[in-house]
N, C-alpha and C. Protein backbone atom coordinates (compact mmCIF):
# COMPACT_ATOMS: atom_id res chain seq x y z
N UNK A 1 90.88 197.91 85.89
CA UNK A 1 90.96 198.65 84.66
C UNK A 1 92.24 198.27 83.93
N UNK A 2 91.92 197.93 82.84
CA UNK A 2 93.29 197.53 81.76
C UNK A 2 94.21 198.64 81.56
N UNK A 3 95.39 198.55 81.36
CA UNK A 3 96.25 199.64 81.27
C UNK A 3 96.86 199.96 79.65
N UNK A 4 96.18 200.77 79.10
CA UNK A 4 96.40 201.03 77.26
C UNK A 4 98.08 201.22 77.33
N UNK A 5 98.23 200.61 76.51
CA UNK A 5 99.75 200.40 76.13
C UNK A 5 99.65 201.81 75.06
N UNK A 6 100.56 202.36 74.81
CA UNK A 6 100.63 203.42 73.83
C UNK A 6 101.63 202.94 72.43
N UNK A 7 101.60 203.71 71.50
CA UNK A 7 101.88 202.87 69.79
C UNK A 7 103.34 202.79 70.29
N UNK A 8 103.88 203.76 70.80
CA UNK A 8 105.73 203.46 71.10
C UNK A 8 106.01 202.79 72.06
N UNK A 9 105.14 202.45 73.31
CA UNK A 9 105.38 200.95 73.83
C UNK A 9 105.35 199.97 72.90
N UNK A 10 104.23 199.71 72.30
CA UNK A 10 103.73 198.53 71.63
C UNK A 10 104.90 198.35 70.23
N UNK A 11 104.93 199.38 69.75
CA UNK A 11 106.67 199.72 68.19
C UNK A 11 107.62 198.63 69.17
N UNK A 12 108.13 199.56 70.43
CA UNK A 12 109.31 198.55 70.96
C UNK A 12 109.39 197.32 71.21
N UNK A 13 108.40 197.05 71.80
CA UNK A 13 107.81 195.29 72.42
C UNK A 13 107.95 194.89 70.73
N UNK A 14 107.35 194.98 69.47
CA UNK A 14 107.54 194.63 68.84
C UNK A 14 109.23 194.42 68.05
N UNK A 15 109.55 195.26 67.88
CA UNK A 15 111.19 195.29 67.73
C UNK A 15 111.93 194.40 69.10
N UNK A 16 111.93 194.11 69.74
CA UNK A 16 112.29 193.87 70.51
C UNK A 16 112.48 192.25 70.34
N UNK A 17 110.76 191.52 70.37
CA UNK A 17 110.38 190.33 69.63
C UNK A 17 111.42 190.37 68.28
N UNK A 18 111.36 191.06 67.62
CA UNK A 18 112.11 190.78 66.10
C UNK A 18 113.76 190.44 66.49
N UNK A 19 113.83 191.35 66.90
CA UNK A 19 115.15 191.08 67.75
C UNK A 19 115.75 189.79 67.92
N UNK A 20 114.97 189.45 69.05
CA UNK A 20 114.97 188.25 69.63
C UNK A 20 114.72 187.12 68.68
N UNK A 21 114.03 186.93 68.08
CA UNK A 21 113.68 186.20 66.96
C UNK A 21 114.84 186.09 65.84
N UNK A 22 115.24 187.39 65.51
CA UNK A 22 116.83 186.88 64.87
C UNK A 22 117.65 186.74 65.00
N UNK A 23 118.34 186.73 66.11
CA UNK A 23 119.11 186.30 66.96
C UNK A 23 118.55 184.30 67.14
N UNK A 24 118.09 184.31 67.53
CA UNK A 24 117.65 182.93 67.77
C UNK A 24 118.37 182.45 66.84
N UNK A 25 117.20 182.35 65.32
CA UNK A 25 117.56 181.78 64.11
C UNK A 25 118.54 182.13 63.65
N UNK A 26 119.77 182.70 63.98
CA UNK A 26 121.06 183.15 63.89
C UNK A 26 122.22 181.95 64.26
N UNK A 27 121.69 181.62 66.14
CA UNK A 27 122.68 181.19 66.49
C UNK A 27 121.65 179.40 66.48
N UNK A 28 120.49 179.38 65.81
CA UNK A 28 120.55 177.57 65.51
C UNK A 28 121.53 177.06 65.03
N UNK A 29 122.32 177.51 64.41
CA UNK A 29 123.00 176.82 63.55
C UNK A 29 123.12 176.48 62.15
N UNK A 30 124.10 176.76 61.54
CA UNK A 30 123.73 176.10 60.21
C UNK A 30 123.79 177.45 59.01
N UNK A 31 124.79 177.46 57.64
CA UNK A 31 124.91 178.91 57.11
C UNK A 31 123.43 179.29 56.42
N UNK A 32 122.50 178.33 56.12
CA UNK A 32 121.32 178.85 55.96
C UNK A 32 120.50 179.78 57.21
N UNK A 33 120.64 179.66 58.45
CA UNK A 33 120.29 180.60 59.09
C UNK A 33 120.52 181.29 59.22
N UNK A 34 121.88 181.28 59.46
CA UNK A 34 122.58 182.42 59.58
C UNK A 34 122.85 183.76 58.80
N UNK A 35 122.35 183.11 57.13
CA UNK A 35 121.87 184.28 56.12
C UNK A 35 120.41 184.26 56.01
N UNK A 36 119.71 184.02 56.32
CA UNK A 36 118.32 184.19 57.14
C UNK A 36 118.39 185.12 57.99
N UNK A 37 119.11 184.91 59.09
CA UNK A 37 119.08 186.23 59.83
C UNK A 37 119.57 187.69 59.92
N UNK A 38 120.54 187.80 59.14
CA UNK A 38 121.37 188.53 58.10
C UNK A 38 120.14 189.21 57.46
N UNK A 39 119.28 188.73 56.63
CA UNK A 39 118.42 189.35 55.59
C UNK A 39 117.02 189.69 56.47
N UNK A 40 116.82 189.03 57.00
CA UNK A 40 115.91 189.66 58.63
C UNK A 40 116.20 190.71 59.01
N UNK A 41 117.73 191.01 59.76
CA UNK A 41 117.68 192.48 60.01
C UNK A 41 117.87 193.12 58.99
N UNK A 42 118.74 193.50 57.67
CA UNK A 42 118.55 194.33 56.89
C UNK A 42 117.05 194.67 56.64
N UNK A 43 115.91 193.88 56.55
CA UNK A 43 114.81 194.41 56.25
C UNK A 43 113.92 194.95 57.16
N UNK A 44 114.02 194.62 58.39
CA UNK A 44 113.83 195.72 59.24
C UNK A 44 114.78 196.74 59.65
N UNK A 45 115.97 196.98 58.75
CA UNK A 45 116.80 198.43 58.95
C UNK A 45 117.28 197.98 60.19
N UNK A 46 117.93 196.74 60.78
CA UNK A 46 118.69 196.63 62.00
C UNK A 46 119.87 196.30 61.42
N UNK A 47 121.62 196.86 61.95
CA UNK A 47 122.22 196.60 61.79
C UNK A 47 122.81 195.58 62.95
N UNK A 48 122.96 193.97 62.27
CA UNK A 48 123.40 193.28 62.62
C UNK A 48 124.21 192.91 63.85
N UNK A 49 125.61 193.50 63.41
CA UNK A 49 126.50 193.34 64.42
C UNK A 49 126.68 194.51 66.06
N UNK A 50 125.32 195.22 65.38
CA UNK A 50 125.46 196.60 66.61
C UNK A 50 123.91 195.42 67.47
N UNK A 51 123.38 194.72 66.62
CA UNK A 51 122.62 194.39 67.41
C UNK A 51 122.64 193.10 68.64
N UNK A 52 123.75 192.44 67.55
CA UNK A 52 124.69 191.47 68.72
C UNK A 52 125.22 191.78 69.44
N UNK A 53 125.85 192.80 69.14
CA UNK A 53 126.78 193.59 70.59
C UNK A 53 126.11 194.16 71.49
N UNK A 54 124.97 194.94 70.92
CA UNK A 54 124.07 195.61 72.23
C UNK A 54 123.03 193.82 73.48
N UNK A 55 122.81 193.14 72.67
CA UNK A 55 122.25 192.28 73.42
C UNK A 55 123.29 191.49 74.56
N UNK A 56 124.69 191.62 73.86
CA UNK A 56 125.85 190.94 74.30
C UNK A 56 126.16 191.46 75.87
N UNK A 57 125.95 192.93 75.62
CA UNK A 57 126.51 194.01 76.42
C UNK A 57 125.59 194.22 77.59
N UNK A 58 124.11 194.06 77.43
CA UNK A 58 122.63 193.73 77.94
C UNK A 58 123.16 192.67 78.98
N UNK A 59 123.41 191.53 78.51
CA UNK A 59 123.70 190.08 79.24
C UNK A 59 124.76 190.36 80.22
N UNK A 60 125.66 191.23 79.88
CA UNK A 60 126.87 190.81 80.55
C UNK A 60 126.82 191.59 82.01
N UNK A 61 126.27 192.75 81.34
CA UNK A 61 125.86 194.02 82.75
C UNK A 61 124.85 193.02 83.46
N UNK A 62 123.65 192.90 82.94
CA UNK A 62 122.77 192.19 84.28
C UNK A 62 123.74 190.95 84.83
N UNK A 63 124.66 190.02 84.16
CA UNK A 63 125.47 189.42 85.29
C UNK A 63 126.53 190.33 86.39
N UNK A 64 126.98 191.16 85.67
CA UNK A 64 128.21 191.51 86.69
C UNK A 64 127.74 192.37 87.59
N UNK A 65 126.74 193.57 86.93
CA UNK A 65 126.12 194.46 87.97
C UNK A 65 124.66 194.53 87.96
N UNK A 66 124.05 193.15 88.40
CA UNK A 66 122.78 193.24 89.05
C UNK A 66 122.73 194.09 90.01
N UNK A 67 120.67 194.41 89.56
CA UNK A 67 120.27 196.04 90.00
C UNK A 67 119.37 195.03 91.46
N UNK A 68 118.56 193.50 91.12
CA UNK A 68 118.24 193.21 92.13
C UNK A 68 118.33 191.23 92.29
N UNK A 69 117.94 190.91 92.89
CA UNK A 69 118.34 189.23 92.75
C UNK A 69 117.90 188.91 91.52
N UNK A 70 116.67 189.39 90.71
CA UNK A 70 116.05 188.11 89.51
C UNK A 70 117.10 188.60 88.21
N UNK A 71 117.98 189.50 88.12
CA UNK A 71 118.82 189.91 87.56
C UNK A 71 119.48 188.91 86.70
N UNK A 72 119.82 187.94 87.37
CA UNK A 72 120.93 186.76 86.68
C UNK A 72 120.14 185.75 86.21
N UNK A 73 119.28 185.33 87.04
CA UNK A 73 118.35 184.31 86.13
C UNK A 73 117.37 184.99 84.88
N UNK A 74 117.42 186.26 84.91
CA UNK A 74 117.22 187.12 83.77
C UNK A 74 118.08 186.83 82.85
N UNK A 75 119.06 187.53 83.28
CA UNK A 75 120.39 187.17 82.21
C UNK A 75 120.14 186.50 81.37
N UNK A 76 120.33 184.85 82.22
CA UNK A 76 120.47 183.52 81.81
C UNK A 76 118.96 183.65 80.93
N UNK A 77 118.08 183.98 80.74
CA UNK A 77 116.62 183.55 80.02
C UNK A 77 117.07 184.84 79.12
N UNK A 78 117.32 185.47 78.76
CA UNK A 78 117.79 186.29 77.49
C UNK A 78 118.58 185.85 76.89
N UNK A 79 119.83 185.11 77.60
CA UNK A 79 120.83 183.97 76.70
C UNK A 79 120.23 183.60 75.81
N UNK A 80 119.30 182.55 76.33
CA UNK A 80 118.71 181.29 76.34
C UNK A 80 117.77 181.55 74.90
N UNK A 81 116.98 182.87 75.10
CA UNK A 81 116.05 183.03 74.55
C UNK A 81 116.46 183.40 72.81
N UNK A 82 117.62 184.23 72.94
CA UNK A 82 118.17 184.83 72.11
C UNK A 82 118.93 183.38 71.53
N UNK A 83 118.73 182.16 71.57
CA UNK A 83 119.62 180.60 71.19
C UNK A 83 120.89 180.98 71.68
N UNK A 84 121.12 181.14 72.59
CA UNK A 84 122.34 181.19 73.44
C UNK A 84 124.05 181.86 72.58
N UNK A 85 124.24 181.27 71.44
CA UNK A 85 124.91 181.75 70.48
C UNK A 85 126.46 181.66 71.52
N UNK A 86 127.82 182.75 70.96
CA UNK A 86 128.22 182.81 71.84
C UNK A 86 128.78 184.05 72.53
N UNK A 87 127.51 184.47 72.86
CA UNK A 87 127.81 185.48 74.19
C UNK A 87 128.63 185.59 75.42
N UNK A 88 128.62 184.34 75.98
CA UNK A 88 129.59 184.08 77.17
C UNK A 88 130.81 183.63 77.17
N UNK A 89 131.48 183.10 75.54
CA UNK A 89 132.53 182.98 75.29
C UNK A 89 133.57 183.75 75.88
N UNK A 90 134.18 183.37 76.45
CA UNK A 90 135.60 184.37 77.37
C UNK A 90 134.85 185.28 77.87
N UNK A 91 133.78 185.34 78.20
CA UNK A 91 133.42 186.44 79.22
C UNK A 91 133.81 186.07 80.29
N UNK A 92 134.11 187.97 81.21
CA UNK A 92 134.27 187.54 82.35
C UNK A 92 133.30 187.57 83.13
N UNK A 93 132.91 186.31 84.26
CA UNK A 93 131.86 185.52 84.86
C UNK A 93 132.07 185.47 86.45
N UNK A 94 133.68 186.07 86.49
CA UNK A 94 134.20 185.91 87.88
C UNK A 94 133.17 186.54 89.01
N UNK A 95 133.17 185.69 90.08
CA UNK A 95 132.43 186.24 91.46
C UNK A 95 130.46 186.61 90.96
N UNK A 96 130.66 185.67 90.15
CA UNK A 96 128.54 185.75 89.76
C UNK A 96 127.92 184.64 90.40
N UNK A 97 127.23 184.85 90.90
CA UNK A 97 126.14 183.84 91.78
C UNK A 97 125.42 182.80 90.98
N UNK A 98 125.83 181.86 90.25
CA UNK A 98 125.00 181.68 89.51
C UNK A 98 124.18 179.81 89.98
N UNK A 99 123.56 180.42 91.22
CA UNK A 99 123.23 179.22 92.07
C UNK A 99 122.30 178.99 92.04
N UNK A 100 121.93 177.55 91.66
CA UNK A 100 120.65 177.18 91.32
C UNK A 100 120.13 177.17 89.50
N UNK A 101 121.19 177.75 88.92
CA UNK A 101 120.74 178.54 88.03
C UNK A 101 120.81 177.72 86.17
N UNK A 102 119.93 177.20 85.61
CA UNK A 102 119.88 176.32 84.51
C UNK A 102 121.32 177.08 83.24
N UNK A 103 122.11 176.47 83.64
CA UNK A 103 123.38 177.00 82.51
C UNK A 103 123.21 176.30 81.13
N UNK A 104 122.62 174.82 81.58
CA UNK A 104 122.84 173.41 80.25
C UNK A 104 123.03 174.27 79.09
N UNK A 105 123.81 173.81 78.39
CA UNK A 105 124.13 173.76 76.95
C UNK A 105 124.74 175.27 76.40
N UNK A 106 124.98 176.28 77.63
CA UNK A 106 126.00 176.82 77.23
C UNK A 106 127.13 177.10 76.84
N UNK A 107 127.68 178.07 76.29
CA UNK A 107 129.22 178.04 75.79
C UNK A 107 130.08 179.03 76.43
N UNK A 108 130.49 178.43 77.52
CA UNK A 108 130.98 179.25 78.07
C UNK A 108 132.98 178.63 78.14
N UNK A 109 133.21 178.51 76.56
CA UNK A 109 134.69 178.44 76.82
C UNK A 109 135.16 179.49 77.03
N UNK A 110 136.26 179.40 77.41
CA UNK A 110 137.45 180.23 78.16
C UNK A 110 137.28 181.19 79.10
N UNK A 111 135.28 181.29 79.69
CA UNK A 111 134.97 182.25 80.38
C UNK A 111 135.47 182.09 81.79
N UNK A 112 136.22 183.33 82.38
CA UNK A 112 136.74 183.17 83.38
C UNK A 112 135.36 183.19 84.40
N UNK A 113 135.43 181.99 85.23
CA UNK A 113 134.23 181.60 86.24
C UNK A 113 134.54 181.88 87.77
N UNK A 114 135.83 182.72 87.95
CA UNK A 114 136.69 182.60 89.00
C UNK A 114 135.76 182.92 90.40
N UNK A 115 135.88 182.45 91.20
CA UNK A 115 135.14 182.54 93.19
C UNK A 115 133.50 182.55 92.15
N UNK A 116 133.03 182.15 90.93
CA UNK A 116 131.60 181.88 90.84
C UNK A 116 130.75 181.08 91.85
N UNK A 117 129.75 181.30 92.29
CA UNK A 117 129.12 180.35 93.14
C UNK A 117 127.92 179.47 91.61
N UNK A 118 128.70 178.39 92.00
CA UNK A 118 127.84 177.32 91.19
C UNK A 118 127.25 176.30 92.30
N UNK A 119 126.64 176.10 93.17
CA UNK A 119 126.37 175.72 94.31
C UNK A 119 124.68 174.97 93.47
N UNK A 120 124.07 174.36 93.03
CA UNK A 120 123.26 173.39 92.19
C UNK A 120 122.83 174.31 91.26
N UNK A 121 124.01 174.67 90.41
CA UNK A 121 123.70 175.17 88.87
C UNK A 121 123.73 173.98 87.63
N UNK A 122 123.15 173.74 86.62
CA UNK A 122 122.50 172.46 86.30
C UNK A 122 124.29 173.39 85.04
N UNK A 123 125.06 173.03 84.61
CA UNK A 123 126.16 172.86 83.71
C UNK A 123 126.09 171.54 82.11
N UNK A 124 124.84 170.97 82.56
CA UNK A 124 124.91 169.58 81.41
C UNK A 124 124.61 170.26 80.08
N UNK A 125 126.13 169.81 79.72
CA UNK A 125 125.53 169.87 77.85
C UNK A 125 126.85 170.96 77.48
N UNK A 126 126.98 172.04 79.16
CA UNK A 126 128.07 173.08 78.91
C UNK A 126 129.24 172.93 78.18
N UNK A 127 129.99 173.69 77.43
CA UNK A 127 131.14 174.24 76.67
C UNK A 127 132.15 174.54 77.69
N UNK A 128 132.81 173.60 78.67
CA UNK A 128 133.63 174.39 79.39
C UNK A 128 134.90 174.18 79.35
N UNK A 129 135.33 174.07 78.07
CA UNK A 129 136.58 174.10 76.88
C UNK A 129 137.61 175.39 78.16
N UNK A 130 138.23 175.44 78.14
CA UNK A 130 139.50 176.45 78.88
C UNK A 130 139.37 177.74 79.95
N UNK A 131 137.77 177.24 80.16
CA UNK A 131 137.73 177.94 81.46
C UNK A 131 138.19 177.84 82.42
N UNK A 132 138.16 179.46 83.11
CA UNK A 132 139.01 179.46 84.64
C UNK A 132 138.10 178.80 85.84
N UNK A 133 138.14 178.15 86.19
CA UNK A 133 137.14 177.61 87.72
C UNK A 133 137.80 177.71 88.90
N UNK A 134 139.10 178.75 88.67
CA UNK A 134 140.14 178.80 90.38
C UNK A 134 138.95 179.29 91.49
N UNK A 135 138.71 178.52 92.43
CA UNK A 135 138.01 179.26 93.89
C UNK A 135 136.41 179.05 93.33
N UNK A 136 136.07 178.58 92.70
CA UNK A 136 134.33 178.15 92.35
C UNK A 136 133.95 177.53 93.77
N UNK A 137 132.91 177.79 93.63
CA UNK A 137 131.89 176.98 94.65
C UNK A 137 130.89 176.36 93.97
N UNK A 138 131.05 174.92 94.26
CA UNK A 138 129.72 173.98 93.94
C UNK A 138 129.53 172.94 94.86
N UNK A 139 128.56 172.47 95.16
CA UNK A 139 128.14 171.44 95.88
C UNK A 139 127.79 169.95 95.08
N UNK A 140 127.42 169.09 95.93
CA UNK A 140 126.49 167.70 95.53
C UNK A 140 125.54 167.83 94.26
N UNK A 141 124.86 169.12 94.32
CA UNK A 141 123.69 169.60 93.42
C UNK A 141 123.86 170.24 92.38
N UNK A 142 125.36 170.41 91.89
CA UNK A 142 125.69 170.83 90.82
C UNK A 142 125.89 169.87 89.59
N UNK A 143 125.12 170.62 88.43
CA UNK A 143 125.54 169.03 87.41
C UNK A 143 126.06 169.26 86.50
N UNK A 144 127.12 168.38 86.38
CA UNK A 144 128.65 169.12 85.45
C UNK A 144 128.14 168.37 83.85
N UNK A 145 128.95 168.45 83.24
CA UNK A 145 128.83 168.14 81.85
C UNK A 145 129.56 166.79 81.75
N UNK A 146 128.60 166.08 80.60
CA UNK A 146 129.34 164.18 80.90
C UNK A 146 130.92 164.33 80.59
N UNK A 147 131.53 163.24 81.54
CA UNK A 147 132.79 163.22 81.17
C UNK A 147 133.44 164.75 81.85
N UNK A 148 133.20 165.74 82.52
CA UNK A 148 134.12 166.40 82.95
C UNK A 148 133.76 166.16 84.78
N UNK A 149 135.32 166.54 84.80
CA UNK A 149 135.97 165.77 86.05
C UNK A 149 136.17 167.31 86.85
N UNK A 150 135.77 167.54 87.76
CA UNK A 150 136.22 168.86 88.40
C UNK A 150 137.61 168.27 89.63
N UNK A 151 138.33 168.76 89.26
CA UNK A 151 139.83 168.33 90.30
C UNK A 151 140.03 169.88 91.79
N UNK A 152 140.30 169.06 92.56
CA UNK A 152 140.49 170.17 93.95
C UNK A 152 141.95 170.61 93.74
């Protein structure tokens, strides 16, 4: 038996999509999107910067205080989904598991990564402009970004 979604499930799932959707076309790039997405939320009555911050704030809790393991690779696919933008900029990242886990083409300058387990987290393409990496863990299977040199 199918399970009827009700109109205020189905309202949120929709907002939710919109959400996500302007955010995306936000952080492609470029000042035409970026007032694209601007005029997106005003017309659905979202204010902007409460809505970056709440997604910001979303991301950062499922990294630091995951409720169960799919938590972080959650995270990471809400980044991702939302065009990554920069959310993880100087965040703190310290002591997150993030093993195994597709980072490419994030921006994670100045985010402190400190005792992170990066143990074959894919890093190519990463922003890792003045980050902390004191006490990281990575292995053979980790793939750094061209041209950066990890020193012991």
């Amino acid at each position: 038996m199918k399970k009827r979604r009700s109109l205020l499930e189905i309202t949120r799932l929709l907002n939710r999509l919109q959400i996500e959707k302007i955010l995306q076309i936000y952080n492609s790039g470029g000042r035409d999107n970026r007032l694209l997405a601007r005029e997106m939320a005003k017309t659905f009555g979202i204010d902007f910067a409460e809505m970056q911050k709440d997604y910001k704030q979303k991301i950062l809790t499922m990294l630091k205080k995951p409720q169960d393991a799919d938590d972080v690779p959650k995270a990471i696919e809400l980044y991702k989904s939302v065009g990554m933008g920069n959310f993880l900029e100087g965040a703190d990242l310290s002591d997150i598991n993030f093993e195994g886990i597709d980072l490419s083409g994030a921006n994670l300058r100045y985010a402190d990564l400190t005792r992170a387990n990066l143990r074959g987290a894919d890093l190519t393409g990463a922003i890792l402009t003045g980050a902390f990496l004191d006490g990281i863990e990575y292995d053979e299977n980790t793939k750094w970004p061209d041209s950066f040199k990890i020193t012991e």
